[in-house]
C-alpha atoms as a PDB file:
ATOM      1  CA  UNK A   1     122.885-146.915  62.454  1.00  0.00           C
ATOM      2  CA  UNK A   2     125.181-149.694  62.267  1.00  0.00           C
ATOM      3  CA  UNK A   3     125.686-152.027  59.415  1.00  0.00           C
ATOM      4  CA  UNK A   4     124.776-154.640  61.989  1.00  0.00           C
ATOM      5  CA  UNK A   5     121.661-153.100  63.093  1.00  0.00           C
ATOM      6  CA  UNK A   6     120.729-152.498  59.615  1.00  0.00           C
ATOM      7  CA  UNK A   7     120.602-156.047  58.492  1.00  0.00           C
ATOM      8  CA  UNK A   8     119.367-157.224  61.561  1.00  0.00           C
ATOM      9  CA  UNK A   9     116.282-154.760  60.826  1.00  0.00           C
ATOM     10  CA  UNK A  10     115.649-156.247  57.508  1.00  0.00           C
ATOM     11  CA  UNK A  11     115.825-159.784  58.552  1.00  0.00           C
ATOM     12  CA  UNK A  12     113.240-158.906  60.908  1.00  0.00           C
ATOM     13  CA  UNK A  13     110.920-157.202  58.575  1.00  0.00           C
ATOM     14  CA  UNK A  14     111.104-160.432  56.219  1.00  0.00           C
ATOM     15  CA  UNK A  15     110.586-162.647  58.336  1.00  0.00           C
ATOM     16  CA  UNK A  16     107.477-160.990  59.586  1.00  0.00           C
ATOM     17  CA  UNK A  17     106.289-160.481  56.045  1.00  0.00           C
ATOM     18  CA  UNK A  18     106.870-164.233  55.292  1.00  0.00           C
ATOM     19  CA  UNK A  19     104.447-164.931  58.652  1.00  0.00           C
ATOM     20  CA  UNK A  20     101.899-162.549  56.706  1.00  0.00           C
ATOM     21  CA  UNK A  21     102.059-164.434  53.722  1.00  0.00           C
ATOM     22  CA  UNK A  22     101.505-167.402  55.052  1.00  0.00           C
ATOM     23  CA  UNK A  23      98.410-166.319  56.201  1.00  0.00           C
ATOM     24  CA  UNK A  24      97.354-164.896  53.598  1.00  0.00           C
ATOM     25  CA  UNK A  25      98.289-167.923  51.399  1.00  0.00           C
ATOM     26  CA  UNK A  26      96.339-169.931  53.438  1.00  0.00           C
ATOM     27  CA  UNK A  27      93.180-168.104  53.182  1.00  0.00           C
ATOM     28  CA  UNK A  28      92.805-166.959  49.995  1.00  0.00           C
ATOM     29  CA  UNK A  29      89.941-168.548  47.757  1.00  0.00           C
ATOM     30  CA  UNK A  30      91.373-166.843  44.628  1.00  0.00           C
ATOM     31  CA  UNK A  31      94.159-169.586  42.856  1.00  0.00           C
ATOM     32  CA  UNK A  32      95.781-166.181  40.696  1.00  0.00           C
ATOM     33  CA  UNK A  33      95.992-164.129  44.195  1.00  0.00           C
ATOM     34  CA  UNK A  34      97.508-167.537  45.969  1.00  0.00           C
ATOM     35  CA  UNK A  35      99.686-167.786  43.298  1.00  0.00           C
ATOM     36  CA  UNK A  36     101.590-164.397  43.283  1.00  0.00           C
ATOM     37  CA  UNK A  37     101.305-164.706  46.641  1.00  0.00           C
ATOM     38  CA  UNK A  38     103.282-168.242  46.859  1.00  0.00           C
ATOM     39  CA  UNK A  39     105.737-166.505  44.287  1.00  0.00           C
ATOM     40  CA  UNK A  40     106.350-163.007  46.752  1.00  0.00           C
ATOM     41  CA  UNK A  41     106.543-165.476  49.362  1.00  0.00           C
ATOM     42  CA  UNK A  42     109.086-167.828  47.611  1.00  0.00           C
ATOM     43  CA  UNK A  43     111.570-164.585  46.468  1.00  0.00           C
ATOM     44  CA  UNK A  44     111.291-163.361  50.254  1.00  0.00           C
ATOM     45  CA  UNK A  45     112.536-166.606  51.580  1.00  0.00           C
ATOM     46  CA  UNK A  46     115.534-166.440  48.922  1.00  0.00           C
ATOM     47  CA  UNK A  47     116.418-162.846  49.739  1.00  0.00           C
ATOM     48  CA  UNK A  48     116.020-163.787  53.294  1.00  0.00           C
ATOM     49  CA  UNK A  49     118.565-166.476  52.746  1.00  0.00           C
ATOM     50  CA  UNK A  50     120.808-164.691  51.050  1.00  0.00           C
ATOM     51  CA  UNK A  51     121.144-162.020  53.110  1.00  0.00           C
ATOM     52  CA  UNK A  52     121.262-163.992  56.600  1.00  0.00           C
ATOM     53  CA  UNK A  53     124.212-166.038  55.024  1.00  0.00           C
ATOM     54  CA  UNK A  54     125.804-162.401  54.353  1.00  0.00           C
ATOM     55  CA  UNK A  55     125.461-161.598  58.031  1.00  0.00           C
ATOM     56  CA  UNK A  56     127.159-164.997  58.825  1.00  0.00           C
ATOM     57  CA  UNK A  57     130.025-164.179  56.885  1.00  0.00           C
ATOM     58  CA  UNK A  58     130.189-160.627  58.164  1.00  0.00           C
ATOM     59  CA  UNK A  59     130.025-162.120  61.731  1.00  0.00           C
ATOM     60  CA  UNK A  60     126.555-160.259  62.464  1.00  0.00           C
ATOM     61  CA  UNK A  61     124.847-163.127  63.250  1.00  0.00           C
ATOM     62  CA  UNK A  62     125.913-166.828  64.391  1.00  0.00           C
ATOM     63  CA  UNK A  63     123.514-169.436  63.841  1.00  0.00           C
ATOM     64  CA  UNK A  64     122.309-171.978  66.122  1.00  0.00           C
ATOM     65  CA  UNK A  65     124.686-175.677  66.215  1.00  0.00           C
ATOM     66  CA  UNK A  66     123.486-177.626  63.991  1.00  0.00           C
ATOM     67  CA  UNK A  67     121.371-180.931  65.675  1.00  0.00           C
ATOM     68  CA  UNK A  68     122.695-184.519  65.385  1.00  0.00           C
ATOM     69  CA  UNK A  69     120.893-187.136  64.041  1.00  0.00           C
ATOM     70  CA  UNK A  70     120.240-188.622  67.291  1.00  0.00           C
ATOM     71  CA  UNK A  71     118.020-185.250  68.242  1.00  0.00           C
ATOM     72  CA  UNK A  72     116.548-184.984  64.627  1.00  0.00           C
ATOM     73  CA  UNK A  73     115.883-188.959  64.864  1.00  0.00           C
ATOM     74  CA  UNK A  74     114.147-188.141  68.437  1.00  0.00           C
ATOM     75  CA  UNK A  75     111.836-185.666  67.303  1.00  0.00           C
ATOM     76  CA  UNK A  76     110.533-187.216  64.403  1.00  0.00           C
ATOM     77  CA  UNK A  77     109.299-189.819  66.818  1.00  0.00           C
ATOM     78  CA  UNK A  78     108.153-187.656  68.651  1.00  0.00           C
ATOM     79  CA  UNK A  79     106.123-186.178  66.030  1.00  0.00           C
ATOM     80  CA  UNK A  80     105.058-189.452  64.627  1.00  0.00           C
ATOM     81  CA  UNK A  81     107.133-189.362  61.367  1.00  0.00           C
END
């Protein structure tokens, strides 16, 4: 397995996990379980930072353009904001 692949794997994997927590987040009654929770969740989405900006500068991944204001400006009216 390529280096590539690999990464690509683990981003994957994250960002599944992150969906789970986010469910599980939102239903739990128990503020100590929603809190370690929130903090898994919150070093997942730092790991899964770091390492996607890893597979930029490797070239493994290229991220989408990044909007103009005139799109970000249109979809916040859009959404009432």
């Amino acid at each position: 397995m390529q280096d590539k692949d690999m990464v690509s794997d683990v981003l994957s994997m994250v960002n599944a996990s992150l969906s789970n927590y986010a469910k599980a987040i939102a239903e739990a009654e128990n503020s100590q379980l929603r809190q370690t929770l929130i903090q898994i969740r919150n070093s997942d989405e730092q790991f899964q930072f770091q390492l996607s900006q890893k597979a930029i500068q490797k070239g493994f991944y290229q991220p989408a353009k990044q909007a103009d204001q005139s799109a970000i400006q249109q979809y916040r009216s859009q959404l009432g904001q």
